[in-house]
N, C-alpha and C. Protein backbone atom coordinates (compact mmCIF):
# COMPACT_ATOMS: atom_id res chain seq x y z
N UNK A 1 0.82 -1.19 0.00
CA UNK A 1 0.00 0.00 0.00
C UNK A 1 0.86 1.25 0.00
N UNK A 2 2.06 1.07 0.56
CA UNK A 2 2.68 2.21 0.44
C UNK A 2 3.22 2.96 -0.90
N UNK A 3 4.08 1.80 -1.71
CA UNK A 3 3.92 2.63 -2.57
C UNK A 3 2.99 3.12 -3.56
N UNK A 4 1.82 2.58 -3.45
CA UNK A 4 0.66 2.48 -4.67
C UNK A 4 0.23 3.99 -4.04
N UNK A 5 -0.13 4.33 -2.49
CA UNK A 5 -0.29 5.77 -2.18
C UNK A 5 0.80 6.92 -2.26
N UNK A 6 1.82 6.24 -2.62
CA UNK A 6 2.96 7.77 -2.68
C UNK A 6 2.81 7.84 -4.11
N UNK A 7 2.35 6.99 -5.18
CA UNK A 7 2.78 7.04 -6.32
C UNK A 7 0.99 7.83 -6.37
N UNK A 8 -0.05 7.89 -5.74
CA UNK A 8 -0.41 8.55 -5.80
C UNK A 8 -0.86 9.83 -5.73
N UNK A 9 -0.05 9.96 -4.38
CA UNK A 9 0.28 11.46 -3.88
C UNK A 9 0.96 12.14 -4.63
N UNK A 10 2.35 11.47 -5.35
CA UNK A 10 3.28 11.89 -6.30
C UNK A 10 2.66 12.54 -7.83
N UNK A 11 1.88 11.65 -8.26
CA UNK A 11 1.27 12.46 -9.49
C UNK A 11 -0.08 13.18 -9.22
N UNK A 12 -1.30 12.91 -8.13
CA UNK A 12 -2.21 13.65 -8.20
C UNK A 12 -2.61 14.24 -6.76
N UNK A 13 -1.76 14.12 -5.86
CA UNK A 13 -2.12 14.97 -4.86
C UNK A 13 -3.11 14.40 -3.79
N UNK A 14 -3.82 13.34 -4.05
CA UNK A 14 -5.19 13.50 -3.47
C UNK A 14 -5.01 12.84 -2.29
N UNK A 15 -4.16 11.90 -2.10
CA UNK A 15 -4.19 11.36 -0.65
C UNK A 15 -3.14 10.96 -0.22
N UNK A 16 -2.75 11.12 1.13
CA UNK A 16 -1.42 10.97 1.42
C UNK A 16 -0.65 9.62 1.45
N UNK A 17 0.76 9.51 1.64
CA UNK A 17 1.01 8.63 1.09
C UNK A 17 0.95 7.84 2.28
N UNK A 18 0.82 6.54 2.66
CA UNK A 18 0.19 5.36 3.85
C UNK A 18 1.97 5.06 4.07
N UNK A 19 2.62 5.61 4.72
CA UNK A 19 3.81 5.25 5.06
C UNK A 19 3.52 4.66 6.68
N UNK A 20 4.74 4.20 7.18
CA UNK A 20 4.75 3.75 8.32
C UNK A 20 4.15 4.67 9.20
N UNK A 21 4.93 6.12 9.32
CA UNK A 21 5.09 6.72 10.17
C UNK A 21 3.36 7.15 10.31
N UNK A 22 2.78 7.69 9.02
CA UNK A 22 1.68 8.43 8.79
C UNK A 22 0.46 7.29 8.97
N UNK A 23 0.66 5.85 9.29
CA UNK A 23 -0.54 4.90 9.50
C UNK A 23 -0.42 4.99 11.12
N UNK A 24 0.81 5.46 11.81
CA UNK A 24 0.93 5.01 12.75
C UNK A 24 0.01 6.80 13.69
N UNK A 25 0.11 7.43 13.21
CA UNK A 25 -0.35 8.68 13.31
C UNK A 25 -1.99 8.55 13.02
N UNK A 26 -2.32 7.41 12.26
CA UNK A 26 -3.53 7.63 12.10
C UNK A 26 -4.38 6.71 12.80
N UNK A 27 -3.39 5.85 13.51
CA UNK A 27 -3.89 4.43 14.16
C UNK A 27 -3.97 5.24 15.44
N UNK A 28 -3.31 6.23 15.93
CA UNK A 28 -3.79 6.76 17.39
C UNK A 28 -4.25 7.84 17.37
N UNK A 29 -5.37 8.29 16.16
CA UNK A 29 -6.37 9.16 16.04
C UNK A 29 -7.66 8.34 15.99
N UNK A 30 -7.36 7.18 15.46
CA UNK A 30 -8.39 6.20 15.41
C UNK A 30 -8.48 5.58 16.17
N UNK A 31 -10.08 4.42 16.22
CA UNK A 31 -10.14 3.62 17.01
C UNK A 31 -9.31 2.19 16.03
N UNK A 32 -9.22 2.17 14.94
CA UNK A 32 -8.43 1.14 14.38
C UNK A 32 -6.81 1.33 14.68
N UNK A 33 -5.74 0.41 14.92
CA UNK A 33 -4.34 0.54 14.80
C UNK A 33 -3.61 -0.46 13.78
N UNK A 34 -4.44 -0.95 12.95
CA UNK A 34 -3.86 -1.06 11.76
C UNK A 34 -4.66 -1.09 10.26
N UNK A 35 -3.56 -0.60 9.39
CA UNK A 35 -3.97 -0.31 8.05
C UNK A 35 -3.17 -1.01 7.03
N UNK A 36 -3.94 -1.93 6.60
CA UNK A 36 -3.13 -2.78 5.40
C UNK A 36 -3.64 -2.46 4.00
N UNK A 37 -4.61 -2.08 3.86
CA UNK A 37 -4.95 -1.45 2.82
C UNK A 37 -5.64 -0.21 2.52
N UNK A 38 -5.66 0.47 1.26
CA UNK A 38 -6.66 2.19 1.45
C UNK A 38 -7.83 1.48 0.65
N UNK A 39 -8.76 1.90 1.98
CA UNK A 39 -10.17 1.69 1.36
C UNK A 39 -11.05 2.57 2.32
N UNK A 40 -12.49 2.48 2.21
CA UNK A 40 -12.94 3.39 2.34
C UNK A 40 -13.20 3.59 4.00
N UNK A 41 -12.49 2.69 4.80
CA UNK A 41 -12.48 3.11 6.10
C UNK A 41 -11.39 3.93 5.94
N UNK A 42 -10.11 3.25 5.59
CA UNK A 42 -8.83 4.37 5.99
C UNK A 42 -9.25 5.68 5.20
N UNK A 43 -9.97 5.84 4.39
CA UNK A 43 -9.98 7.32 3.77
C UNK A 43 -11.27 8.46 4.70
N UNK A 44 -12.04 7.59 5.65
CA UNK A 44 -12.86 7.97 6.59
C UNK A 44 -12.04 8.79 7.71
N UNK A 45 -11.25 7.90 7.93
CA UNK A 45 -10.17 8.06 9.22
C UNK A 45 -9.64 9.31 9.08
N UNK A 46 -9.09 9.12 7.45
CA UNK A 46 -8.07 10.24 6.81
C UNK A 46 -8.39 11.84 7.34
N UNK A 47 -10.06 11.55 6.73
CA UNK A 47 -10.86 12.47 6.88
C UNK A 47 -11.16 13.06 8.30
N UNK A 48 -11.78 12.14 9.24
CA UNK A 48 -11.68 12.54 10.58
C UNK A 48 -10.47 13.27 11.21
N UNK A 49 -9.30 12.55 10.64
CA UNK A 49 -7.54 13.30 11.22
C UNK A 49 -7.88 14.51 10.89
N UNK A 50 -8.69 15.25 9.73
CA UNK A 50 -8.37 16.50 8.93
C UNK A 50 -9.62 17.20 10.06
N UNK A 51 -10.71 16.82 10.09
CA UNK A 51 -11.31 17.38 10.75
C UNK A 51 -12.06 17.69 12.22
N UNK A 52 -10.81 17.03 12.87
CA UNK A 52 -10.73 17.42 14.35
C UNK A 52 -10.47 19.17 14.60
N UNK A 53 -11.06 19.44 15.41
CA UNK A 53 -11.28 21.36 15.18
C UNK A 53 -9.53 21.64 15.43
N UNK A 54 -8.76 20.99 16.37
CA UNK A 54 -7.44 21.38 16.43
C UNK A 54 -6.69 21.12 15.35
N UNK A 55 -6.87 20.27 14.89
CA UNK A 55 -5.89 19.94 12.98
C UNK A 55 -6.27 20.58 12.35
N UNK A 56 -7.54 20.58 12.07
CA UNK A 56 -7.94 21.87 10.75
C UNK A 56 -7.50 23.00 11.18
N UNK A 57 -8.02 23.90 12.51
CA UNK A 57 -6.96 24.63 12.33
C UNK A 57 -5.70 24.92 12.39
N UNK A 58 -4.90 23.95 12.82
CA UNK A 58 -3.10 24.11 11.79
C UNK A 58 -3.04 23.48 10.50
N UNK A 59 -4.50 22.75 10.14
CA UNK A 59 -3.60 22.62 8.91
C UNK A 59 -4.31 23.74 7.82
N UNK A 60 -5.21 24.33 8.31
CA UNK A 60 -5.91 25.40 7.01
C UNK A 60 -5.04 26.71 7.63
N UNK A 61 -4.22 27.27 8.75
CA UNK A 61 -2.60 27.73 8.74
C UNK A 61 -2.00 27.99 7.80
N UNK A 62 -1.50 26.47 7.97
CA UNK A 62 -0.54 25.84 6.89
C UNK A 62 -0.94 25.84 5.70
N UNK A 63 -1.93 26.35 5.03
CA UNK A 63 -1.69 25.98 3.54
C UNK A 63 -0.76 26.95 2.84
N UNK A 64 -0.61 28.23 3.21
CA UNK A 64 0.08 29.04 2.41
C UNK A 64 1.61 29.03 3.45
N UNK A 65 2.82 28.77 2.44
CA UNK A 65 4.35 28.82 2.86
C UNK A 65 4.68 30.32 2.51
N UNK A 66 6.12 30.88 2.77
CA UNK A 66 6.74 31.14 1.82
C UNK A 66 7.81 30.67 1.52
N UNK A 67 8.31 30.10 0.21
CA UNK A 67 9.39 29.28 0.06
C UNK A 67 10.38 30.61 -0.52
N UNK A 68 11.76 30.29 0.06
CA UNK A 68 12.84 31.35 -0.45
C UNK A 68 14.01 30.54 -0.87
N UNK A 69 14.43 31.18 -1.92
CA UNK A 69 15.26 30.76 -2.77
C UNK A 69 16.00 32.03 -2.83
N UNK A 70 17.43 31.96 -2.24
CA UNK A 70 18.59 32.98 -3.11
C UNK A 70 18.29 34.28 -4.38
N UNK A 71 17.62 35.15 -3.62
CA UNK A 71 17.51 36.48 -4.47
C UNK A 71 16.34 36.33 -4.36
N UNK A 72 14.88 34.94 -3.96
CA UNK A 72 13.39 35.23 -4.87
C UNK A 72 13.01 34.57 -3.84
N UNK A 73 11.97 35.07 -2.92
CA UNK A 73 10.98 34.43 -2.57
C UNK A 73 9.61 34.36 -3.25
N UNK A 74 8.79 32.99 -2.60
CA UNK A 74 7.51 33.39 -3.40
C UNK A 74 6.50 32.95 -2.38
N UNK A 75 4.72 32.57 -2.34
CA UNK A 75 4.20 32.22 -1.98
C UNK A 75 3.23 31.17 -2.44
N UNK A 76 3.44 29.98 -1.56
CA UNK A 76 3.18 28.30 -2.38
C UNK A 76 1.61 28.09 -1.56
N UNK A 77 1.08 27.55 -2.52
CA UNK A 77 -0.42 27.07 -2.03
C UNK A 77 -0.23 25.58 -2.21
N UNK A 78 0.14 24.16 -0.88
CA UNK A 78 -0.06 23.13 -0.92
C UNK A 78 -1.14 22.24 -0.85
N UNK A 79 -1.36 21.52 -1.55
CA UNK A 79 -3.02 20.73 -1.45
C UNK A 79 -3.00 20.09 -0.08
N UNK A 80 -4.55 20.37 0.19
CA UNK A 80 -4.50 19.53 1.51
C UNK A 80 -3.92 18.27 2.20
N UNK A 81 -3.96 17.21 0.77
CA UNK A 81 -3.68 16.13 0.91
C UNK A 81 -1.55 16.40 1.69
N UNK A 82 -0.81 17.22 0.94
CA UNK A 82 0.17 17.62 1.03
C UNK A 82 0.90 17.77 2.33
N UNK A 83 -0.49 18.71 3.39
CA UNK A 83 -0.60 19.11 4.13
C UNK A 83 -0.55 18.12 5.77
N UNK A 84 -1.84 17.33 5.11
CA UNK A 84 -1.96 15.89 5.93
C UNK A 84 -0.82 14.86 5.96
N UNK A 85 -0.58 14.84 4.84
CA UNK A 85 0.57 13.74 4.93
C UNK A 85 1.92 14.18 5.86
N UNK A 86 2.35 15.82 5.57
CA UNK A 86 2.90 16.34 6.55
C UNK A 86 3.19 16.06 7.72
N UNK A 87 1.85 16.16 8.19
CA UNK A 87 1.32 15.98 9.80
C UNK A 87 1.81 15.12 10.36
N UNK A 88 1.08 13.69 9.64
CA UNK A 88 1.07 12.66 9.73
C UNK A 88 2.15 11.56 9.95
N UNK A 89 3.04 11.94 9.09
CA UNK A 89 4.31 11.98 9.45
C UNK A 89 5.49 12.14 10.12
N UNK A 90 5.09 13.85 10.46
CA UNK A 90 6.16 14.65 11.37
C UNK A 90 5.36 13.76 12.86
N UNK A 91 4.11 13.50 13.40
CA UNK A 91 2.92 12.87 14.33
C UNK A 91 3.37 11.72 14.17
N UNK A 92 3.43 10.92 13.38
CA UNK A 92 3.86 9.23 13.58
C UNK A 92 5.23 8.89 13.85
N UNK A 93 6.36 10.03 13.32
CA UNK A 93 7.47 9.76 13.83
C UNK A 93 7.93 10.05 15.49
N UNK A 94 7.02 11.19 15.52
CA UNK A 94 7.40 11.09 17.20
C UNK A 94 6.52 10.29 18.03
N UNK A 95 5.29 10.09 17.56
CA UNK A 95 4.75 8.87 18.48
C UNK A 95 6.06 7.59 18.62
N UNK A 96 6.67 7.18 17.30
CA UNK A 96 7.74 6.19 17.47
C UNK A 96 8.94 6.42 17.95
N UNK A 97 9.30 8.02 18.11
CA UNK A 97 10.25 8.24 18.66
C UNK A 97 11.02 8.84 17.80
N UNK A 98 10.97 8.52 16.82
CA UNK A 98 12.42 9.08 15.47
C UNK A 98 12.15 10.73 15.55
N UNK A 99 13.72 10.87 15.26
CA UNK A 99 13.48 12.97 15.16
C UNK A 99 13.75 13.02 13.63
N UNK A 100 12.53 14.03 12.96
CA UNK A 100 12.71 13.92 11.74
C UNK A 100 13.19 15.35 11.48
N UNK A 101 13.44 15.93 11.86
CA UNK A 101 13.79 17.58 11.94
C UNK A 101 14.96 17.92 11.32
């Protein structure tokens, strides 16, 4: 499942990619703690992670960066999905302990 969701995150954005870190982030938002496949519970779940009143608001925050580059900054609009997987991630690695920083 993992890579079939990064390869989907990678070309269309829409859902994040089911990595270790980001199932494990979603297994202790949920009442489920494991995810072997994306179907329409894990995309329920997905959904619930996004719309707990404290996540939405850091992650509707977070949608606008500014990314700087040597002489040019600009201002990036990331898709939600982008956003979540973020989370989810930076959230599943410290539930396990790893510093991803």
């Amino acid at each position: 499942m993992t890579r079939t969701t990064k390869i989907m995150f990678g070309i269309w954005g829409n859902v994040p990619a089911f990595d270790l870190c980001f199932k494990t982030a979603l297994g202790a938002n949920s009442r489920r703690s494991v995810y072997t496949m994306l179907n329409d519970q894990a995309l329920q779940d997905v959904y619930a992670l996004y719309a707990k009143p404290q996540n939405r608001c850091y992650l509707d925050a977070a949608r606008k960066y500014t990314l700087t580059f040597p002489g040019n900054s600009c201002r990036a609009r990331y898709p939600i999905a982008k956003l979540i997987d973020m989370y989810g991630f930076k959230h599943g690695a410290h539930l396990k302990g790893k510093n991803v920083d």
